[in-house]
C-alpha atoms as a PDB file:
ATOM      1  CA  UNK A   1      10.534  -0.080  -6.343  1.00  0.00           C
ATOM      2  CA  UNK A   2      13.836   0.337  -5.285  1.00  0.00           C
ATOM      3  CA  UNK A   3      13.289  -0.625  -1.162  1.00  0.00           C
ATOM      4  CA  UNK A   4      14.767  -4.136  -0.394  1.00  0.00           C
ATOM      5  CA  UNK A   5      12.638  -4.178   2.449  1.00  0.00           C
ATOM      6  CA  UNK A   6       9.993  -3.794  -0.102  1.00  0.00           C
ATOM      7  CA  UNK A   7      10.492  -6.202  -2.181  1.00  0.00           C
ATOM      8  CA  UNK A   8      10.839  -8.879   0.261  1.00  0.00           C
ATOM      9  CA  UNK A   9       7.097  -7.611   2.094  1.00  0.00           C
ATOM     10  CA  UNK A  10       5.286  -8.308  -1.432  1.00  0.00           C
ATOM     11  CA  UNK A  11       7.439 -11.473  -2.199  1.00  0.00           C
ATOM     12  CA  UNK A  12       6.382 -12.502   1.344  1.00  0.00           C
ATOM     13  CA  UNK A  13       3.012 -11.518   1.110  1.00  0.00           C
ATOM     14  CA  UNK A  14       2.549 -12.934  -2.532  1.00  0.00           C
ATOM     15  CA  UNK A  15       1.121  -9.513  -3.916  1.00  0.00           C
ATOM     16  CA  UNK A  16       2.243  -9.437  -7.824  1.00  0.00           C
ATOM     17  CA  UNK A  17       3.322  -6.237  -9.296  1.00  0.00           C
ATOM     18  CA  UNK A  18       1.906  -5.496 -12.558  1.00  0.00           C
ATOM     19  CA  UNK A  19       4.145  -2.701 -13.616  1.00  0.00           C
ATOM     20  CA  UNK A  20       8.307  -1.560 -11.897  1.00  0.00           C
ATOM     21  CA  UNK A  21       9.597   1.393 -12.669  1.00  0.00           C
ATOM     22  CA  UNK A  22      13.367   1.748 -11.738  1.00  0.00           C
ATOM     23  CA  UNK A  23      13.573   4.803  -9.366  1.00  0.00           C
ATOM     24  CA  UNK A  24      17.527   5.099 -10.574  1.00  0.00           C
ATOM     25  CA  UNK A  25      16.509   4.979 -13.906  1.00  0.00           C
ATOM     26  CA  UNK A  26      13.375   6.908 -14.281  1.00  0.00           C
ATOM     27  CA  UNK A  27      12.990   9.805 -11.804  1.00  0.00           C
ATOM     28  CA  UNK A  28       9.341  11.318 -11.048  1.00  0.00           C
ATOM     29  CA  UNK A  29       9.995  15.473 -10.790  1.00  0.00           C
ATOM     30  CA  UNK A  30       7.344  17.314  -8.422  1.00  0.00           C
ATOM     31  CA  UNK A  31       4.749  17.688 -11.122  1.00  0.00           C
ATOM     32  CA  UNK A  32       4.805  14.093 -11.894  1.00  0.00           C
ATOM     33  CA  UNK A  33       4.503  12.912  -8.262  1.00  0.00           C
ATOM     34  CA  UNK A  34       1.058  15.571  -8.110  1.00  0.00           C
ATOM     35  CA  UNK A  35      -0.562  13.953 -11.409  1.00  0.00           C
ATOM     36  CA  UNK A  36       0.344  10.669  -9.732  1.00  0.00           C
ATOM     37  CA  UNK A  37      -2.254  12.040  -6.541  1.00  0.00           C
ATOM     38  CA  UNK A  38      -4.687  13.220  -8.596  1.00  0.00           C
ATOM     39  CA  UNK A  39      -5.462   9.206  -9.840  1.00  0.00           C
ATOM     40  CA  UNK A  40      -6.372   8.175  -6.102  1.00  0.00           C
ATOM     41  CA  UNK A  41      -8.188   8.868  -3.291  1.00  0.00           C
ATOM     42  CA  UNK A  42      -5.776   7.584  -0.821  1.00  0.00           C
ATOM     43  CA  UNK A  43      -2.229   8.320   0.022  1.00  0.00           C
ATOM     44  CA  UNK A  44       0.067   7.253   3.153  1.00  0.00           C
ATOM     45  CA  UNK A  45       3.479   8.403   3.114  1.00  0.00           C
ATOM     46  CA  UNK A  46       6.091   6.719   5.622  1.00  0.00           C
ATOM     47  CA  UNK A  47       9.428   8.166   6.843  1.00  0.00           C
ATOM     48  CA  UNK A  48      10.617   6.417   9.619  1.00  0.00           C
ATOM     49  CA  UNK A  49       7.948   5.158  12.196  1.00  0.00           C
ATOM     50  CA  UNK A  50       6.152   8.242  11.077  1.00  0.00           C
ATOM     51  CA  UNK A  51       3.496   7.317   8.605  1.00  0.00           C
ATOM     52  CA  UNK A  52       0.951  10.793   7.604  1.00  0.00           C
ATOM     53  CA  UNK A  53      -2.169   9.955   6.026  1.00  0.00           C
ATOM     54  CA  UNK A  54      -4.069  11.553   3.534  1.00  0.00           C
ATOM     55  CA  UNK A  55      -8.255  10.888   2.169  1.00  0.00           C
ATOM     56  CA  UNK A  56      -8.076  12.894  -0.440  1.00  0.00           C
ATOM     57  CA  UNK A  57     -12.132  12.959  -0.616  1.00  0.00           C
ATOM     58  CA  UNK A  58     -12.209  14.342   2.372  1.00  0.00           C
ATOM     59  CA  UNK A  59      -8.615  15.796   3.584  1.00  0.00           C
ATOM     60  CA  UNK A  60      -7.786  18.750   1.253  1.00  0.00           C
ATOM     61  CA  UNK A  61      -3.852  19.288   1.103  1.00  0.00           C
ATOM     62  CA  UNK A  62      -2.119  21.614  -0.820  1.00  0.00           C
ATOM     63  CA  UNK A  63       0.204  20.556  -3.864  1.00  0.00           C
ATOM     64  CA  UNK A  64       3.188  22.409  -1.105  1.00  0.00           C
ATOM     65  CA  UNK A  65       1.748  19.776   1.577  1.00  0.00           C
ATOM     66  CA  UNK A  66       1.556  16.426  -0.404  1.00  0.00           C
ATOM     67  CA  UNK A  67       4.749  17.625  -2.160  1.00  0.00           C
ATOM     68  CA  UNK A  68       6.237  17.469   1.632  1.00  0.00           C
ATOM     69  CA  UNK A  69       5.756  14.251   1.954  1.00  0.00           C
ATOM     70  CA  UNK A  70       5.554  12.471  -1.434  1.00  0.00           C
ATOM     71  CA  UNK A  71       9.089  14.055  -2.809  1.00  0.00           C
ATOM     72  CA  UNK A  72      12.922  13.653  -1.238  1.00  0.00           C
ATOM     73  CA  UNK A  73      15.461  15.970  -0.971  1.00  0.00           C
ATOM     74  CA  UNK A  74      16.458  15.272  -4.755  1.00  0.00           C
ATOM     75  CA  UNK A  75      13.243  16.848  -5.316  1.00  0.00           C
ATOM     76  CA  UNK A  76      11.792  13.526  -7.132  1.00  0.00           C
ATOM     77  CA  UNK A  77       9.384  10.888  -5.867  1.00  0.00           C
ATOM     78  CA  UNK A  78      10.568   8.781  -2.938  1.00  0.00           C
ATOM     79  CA  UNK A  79      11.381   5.513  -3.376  1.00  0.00           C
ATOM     80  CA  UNK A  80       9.344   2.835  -2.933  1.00  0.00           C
ATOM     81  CA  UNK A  81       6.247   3.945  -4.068  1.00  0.00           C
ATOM     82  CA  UNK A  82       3.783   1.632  -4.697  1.00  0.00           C
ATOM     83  CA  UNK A  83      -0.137   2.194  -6.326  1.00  0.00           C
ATOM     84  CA  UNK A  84      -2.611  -0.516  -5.628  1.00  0.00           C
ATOM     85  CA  UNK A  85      -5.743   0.543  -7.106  1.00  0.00           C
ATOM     86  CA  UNK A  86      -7.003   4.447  -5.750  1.00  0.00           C
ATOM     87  CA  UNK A  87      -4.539   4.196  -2.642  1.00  0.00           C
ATOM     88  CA  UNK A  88      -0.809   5.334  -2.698  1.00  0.00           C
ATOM     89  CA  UNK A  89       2.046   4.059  -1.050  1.00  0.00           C
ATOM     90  CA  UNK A  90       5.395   6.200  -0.399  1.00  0.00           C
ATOM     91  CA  UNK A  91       8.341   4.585   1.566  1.00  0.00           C
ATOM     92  CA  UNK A  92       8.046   1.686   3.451  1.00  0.00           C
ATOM     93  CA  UNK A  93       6.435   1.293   6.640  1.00  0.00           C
ATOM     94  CA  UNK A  94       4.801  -2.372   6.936  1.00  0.00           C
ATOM     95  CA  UNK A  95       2.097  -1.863   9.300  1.00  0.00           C
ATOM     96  CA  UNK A  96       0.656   0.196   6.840  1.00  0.00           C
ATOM     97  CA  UNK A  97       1.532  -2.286   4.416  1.00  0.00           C
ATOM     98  CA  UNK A  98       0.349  -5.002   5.878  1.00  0.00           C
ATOM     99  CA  UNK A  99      -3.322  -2.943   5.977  1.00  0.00           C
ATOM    100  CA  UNK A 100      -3.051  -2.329   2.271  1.00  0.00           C
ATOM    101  CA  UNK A 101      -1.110  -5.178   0.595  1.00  0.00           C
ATOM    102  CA  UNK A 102      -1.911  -7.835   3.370  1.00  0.00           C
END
């Protein structure tokens, strides 16, 4: 969790973070960002105001599609991404994280 803006939503919202990984430390390639998927059933990815959602029981994108959205143009998973139990978080949008952290 690298986002500021981030950081200051959980501190705010007094959600505790059981594990950080430095994004400028530890970098998560394509193939790590996939295995990542497969462990939820939920993923929302934010860029901007633009926030694309994913139910992966019943939406069925392609590695190419989720890699779209999950992966910057370093080709390693955006920063902040956040896991709270089968649901994925990428960037920040706080509407959405207000539905799944508030």
């Amino acid at each position: 969790m690298s986002c500021k803006r981030t950081q200051e939503f959980l501190a705010k919202a007094k959600v505790e973070t059981r594990e950080e990984v430095n994004a400028k430390k530890t970098t998560l390639k394509r193939e790590d960002a996939l295995a990542l998927v497969k462990k939820v059933s939920k993923v929302y990815a934010a860029k901007g105001k633009k926030v694309v959602y994913f139910d992966l029981n019943k939406d069925k994108p392609s590695d190419t599609e989720l890699a779209k959205v999950l992966l910057g143009p370093t080709g390693n998973l955006r920063a902040s991404a956040l896991r709270r139990g089968k649901t994925l978080v990428v960037g920040f949008n706080e509407e959405t994280y207000k539905k799944v952290f508030g």
